[in-house]
Protein backbone atom coordinates (compact mmCIF):
# COMPACT_ATOMS: atom_id res chain seq x y z
CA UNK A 1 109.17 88.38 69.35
CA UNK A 2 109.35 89.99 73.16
CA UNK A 3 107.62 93.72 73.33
CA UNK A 4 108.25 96.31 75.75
CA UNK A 5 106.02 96.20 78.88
CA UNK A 6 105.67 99.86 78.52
CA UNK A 7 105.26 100.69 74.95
CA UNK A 8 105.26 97.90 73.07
CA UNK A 9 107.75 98.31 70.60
CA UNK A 10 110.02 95.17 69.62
CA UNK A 11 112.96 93.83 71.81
CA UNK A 12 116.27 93.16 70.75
CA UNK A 13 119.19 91.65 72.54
CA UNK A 14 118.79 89.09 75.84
CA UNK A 15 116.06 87.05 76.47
CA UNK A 16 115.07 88.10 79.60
CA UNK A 17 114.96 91.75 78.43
CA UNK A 18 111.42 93.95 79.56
CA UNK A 19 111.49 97.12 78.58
CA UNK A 20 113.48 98.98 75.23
CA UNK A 21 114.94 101.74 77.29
CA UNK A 22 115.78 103.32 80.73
CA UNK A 23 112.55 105.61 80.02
CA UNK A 24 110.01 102.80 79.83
CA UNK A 25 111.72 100.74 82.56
CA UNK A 26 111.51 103.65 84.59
CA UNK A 27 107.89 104.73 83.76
CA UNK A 28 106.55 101.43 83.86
CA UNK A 29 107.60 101.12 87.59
CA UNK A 30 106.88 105.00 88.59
CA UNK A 31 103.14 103.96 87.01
CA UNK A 32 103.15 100.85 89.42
CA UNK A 33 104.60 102.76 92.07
CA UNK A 34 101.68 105.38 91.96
CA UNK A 35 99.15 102.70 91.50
CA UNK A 36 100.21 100.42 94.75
CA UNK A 37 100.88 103.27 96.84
CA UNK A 38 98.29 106.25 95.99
CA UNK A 39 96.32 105.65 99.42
CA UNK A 40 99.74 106.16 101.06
CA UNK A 41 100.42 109.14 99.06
CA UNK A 42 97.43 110.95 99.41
CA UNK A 43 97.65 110.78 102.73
CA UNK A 44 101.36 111.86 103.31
CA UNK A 45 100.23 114.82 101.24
CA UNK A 46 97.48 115.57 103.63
CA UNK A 47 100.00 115.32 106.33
CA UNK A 48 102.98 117.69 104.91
CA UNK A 49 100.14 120.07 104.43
CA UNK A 50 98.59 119.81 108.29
CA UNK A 51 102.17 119.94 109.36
CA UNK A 52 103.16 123.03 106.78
CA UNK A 53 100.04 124.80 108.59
CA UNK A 54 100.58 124.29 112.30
CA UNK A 55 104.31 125.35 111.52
CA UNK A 56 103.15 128.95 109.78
CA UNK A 57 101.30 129.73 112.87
CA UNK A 58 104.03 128.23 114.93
CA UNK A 59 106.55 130.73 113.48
CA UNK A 60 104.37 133.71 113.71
CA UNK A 61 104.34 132.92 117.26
CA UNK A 62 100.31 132.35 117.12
CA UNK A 63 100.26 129.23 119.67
CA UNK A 64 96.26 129.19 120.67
CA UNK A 65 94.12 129.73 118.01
CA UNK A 66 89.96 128.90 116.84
CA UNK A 67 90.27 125.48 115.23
CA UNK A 68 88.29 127.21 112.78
CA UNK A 69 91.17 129.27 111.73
CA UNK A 70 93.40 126.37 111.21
CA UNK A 71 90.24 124.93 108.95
CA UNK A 72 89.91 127.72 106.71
CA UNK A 73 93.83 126.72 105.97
CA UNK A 74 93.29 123.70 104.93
CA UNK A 75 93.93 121.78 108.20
CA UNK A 76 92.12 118.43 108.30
CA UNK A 77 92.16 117.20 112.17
CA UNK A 78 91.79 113.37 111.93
CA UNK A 79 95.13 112.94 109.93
CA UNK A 80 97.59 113.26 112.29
CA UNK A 81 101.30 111.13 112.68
CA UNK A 82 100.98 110.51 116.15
CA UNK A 83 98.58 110.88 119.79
CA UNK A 84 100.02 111.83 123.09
CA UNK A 85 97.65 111.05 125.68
CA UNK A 86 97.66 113.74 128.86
CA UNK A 87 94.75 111.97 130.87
CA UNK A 88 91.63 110.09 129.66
CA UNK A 89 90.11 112.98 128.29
CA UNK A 90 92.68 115.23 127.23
CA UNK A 91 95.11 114.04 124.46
CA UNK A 92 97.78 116.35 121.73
CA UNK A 93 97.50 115.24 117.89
CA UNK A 94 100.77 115.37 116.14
CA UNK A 95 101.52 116.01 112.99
CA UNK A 96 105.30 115.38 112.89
CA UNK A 97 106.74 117.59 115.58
CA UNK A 98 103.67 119.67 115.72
CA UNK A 99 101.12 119.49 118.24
CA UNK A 100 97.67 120.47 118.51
CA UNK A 101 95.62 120.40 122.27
CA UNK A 102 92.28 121.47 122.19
CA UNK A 103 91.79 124.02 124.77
CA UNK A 104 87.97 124.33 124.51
CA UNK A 105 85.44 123.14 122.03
CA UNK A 106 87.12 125.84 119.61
CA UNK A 107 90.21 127.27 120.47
CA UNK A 108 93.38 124.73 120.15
CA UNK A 109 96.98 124.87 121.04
CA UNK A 110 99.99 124.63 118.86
CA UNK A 111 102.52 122.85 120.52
CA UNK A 112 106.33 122.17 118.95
CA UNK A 113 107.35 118.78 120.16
CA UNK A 114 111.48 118.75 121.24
CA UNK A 115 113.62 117.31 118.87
CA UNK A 116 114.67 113.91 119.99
CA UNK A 117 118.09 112.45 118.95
CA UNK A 118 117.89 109.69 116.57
CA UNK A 119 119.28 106.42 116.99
């Protein structure tokens, strides 16, 4: 007799049936999910946070700060979405539609990217 992929209890009905309910079919592939993609998800949540961080400074009008400041938040600088390059030494990290130039060794600025149309 067929079991459940998720909790093992009997099947009944088709032959080609995985899972007894819509709650183990759906937590069997939310546990696959997780386990495929937790690299990607980590990262995405390192990213919302960086991005949630530049825009609280952004909206208290704070636009050069110490990178040090952004830091203490929380703010990890290698994760970014995107790299605008000025000149061979000077680039803007983006995280979404936020920016961040470094000014000096440590004071950056926050920059707000326009919003482009989509296609």
């Amino acid at each position: 007799m067929m079991q459940c992929q998720m909790c093992g209890a009997p099947l009944a009905g088709r032959n080609d049936k995985r899972f007894c309910d819509d709650a183990c079919r759906s937590g069997y592939h939310n546990k696959e999910g997780r386990e495929q993609n937790g690299t990607i998800l980590h990262i995405n949540k390192i990213l919302k946070r960086n991005r949630k961080i530049l825009f609280d400074f952004y909206a208290q009008n704070l636009l050069t700060v110490p990178l040090q400041r952004l830091q203490e938040k929380g703010f990890l600088t290698p994760y970014c979405t995107s790299i605008e390059v000025i000149n061979r030494r000077k680039q803007i990290r983006y995280c979404y539609e936020f920016g961040v130039r470094v000014r000096s060794k440590k004071v950056v600025q926050i920059i707000r990217q326009e919003q482009q149309t989509s296609i």
